[in-house]
N, C-alpha and C. Protein backbone atom coordinates (compact mmCIF):
# COMPACT_ATOMS: atom_id res chain seq x y z
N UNK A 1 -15.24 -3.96 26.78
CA UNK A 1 -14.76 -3.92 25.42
C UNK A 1 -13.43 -3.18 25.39
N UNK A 2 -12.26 -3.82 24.85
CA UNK A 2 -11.36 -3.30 24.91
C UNK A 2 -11.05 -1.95 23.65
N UNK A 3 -10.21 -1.17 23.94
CA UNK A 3 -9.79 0.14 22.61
C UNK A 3 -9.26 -0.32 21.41
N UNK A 4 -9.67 -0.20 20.56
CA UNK A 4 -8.88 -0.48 19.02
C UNK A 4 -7.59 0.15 19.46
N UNK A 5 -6.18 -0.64 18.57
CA UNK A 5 -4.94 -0.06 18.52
C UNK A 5 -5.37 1.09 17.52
N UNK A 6 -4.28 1.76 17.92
CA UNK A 6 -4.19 3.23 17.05
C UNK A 6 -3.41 2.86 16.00
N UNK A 7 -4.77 3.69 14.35
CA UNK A 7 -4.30 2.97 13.42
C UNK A 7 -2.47 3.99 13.13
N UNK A 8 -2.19 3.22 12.27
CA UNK A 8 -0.44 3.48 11.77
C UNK A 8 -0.94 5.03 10.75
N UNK A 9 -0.06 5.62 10.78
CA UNK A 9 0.05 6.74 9.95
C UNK A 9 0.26 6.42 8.45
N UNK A 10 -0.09 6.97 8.26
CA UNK A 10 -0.30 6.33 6.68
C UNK A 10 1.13 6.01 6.07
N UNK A 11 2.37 7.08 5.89
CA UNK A 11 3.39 6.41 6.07
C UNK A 11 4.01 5.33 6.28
N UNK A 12 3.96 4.84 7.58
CA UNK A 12 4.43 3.86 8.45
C UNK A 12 3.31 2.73 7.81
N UNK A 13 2.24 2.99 7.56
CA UNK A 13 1.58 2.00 7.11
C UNK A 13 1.81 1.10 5.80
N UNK A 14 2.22 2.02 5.10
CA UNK A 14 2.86 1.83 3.24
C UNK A 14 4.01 1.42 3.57
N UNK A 15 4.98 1.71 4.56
CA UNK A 15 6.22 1.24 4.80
C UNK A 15 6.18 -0.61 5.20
N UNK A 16 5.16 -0.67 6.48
CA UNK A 16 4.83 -1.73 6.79
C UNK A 16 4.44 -2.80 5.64
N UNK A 17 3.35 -2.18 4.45
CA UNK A 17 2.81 -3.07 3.65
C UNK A 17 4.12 -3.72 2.75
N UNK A 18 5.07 -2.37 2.45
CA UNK A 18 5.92 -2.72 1.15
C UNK A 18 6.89 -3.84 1.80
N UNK A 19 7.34 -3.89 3.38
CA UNK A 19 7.64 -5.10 3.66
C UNK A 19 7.23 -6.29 4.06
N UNK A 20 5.90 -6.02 4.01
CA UNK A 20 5.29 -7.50 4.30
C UNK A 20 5.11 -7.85 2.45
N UNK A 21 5.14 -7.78 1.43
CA UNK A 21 5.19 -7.74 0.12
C UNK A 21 6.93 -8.21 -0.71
N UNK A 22 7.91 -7.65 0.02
CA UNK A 22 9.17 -7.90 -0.05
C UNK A 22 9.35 -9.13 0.76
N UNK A 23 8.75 -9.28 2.25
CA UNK A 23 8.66 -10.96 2.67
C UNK A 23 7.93 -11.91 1.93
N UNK A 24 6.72 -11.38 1.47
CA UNK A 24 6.00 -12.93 0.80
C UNK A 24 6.94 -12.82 -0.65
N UNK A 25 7.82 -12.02 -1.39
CA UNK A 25 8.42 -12.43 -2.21
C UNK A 25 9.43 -13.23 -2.69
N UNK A 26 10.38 -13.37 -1.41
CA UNK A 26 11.52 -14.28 -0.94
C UNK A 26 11.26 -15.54 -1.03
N UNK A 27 9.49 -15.91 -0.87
CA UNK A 27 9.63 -17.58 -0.92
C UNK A 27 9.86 -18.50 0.37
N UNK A 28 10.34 -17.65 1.43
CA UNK A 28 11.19 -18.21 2.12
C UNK A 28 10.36 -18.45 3.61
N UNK A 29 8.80 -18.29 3.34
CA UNK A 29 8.10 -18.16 4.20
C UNK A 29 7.33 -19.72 4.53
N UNK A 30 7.16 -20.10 5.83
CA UNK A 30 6.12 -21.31 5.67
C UNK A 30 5.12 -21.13 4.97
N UNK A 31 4.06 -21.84 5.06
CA UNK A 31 2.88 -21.60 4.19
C UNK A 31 2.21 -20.43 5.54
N UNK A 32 1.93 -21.22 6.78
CA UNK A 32 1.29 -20.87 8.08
C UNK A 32 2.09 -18.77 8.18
N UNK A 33 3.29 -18.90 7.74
CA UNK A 33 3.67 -17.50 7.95
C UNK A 33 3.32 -16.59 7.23
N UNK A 34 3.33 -17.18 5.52
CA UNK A 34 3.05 -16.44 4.42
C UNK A 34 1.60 -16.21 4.49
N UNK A 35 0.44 -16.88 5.05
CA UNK A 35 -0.46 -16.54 5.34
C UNK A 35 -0.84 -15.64 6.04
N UNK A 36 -0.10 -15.54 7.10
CA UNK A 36 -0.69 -14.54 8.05
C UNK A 36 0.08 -13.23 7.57
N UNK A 37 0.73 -13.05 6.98
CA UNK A 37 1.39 -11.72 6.54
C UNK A 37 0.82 -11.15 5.51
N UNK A 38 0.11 -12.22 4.64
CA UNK A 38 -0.98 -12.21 3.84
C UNK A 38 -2.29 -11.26 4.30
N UNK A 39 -2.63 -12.09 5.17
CA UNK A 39 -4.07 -11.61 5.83
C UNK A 39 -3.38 -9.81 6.34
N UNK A 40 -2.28 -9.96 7.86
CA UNK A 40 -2.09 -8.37 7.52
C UNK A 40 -1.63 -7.49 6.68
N UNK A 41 -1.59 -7.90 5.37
CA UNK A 41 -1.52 -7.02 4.34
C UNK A 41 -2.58 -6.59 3.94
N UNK A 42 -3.76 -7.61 3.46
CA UNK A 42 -4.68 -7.31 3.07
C UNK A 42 -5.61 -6.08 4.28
N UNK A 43 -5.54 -6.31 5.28
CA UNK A 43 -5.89 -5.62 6.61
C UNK A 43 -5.30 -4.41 6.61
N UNK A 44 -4.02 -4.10 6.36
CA UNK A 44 -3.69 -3.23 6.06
C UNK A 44 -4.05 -2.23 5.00
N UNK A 45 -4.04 -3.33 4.02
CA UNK A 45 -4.44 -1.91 2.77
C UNK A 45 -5.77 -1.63 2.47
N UNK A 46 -6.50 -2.16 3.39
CA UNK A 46 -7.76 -1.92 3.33
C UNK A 46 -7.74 -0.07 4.10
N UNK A 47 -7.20 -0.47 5.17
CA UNK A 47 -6.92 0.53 6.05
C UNK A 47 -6.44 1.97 5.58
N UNK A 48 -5.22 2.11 4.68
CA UNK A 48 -4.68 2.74 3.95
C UNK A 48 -5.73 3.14 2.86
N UNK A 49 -6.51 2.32 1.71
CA UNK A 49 -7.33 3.30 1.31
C UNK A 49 -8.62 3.60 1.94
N UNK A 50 -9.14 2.89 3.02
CA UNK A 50 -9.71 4.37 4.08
C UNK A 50 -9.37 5.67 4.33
N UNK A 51 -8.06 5.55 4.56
CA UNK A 51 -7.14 6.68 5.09
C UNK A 51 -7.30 7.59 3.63
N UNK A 52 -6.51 7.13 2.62
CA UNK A 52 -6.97 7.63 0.94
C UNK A 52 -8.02 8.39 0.69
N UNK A 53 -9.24 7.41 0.80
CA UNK A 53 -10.56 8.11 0.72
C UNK A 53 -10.90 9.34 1.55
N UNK A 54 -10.97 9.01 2.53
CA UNK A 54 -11.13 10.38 3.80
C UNK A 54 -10.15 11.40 3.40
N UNK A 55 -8.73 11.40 2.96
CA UNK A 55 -8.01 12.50 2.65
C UNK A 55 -8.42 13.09 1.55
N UNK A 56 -8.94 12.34 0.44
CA UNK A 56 -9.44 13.20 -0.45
C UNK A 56 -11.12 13.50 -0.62
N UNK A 57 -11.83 13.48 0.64
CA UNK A 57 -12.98 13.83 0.76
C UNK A 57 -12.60 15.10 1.14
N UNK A 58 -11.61 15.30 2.01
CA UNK A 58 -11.00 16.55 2.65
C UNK A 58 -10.79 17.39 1.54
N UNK A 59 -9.85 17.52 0.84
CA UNK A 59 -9.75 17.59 -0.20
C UNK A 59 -11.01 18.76 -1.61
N UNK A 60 -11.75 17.77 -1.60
CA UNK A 60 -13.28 18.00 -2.37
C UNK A 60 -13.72 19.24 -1.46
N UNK A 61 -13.88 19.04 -0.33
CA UNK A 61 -14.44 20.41 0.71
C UNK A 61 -13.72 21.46 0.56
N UNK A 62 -12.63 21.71 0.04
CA UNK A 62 -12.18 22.91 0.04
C UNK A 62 -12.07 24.09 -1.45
N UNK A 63 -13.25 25.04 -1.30
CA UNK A 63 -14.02 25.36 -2.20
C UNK A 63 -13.22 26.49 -2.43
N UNK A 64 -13.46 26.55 -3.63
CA UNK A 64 -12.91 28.47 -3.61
C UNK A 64 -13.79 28.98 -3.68
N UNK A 65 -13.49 30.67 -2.70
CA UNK A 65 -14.34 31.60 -2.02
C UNK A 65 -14.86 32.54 -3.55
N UNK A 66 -15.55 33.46 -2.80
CA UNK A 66 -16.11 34.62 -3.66
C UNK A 66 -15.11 35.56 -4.46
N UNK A 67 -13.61 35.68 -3.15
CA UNK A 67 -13.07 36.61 -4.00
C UNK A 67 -11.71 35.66 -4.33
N UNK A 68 -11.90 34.35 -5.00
CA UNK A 68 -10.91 33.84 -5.10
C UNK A 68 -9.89 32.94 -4.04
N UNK A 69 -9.84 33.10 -2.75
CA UNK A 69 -9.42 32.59 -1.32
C UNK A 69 -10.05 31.40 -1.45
N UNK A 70 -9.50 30.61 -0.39
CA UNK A 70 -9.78 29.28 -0.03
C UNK A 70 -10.31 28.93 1.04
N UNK A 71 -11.42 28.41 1.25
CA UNK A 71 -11.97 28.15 2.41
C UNK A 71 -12.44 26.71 2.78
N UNK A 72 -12.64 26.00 4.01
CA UNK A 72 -12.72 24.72 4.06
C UNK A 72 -14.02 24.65 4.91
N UNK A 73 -14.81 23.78 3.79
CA UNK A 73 -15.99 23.65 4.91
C UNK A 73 -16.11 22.22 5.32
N UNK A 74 -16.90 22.52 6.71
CA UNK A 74 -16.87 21.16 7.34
C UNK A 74 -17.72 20.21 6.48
N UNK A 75 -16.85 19.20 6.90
CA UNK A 75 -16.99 17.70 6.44
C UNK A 75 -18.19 17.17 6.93
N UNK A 76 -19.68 16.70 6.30
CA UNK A 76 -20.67 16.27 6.40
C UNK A 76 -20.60 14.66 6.22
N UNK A 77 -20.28 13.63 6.96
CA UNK A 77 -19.43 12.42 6.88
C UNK A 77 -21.07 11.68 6.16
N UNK A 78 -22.79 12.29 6.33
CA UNK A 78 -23.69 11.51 6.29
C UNK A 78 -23.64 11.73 5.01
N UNK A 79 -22.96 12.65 3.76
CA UNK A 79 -22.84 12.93 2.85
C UNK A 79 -22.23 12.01 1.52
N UNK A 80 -21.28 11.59 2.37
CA UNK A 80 -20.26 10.46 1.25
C UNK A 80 -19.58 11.85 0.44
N UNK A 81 -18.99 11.56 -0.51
CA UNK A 81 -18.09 12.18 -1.26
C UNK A 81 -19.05 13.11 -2.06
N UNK A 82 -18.51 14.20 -2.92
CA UNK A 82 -19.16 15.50 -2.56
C UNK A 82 -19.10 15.20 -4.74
């Protein structure tokens, strides 16, 4: 079984989407191209709000302490969002 590519940084990922979105807008695509830029968009932003979700599960975990301070407790992933 081969390794999943390493996903894009979320950045680079939104960068990627906003030009595959600026290509299917031009028109100027076959059908066969506009499709597949299609499909990795949708692939993409699926990806991106994964990335979304998990950052703001992170997020939710970080409680304020007794005397006011901030503390981060670990992430219980069997939990779902808090």
């Amino acid at each position: 079984m081969s390794p999943q590519p390493a996903q894009p940084s979320f950045d680079d990922g939104l960068d990627r989407l906003e030009a595959l979105v600026q290509q299917l807008e031009t028109g100027s695509l076959s059908l066969e191209e506009a499709l597949a830029r299609f499909e990795e968009g949708v692939q993409l932003s699926q990806s991106l709000q994964q990335q979304l979700a998990e950052a703001q599960r992170k997020v939710e975990v970080l409680k304020a302490g007794l005397g006011g301070e901030y503390r981060a407790e670990p992430l219980d992933p069997g939990k779902g969002a808090l």
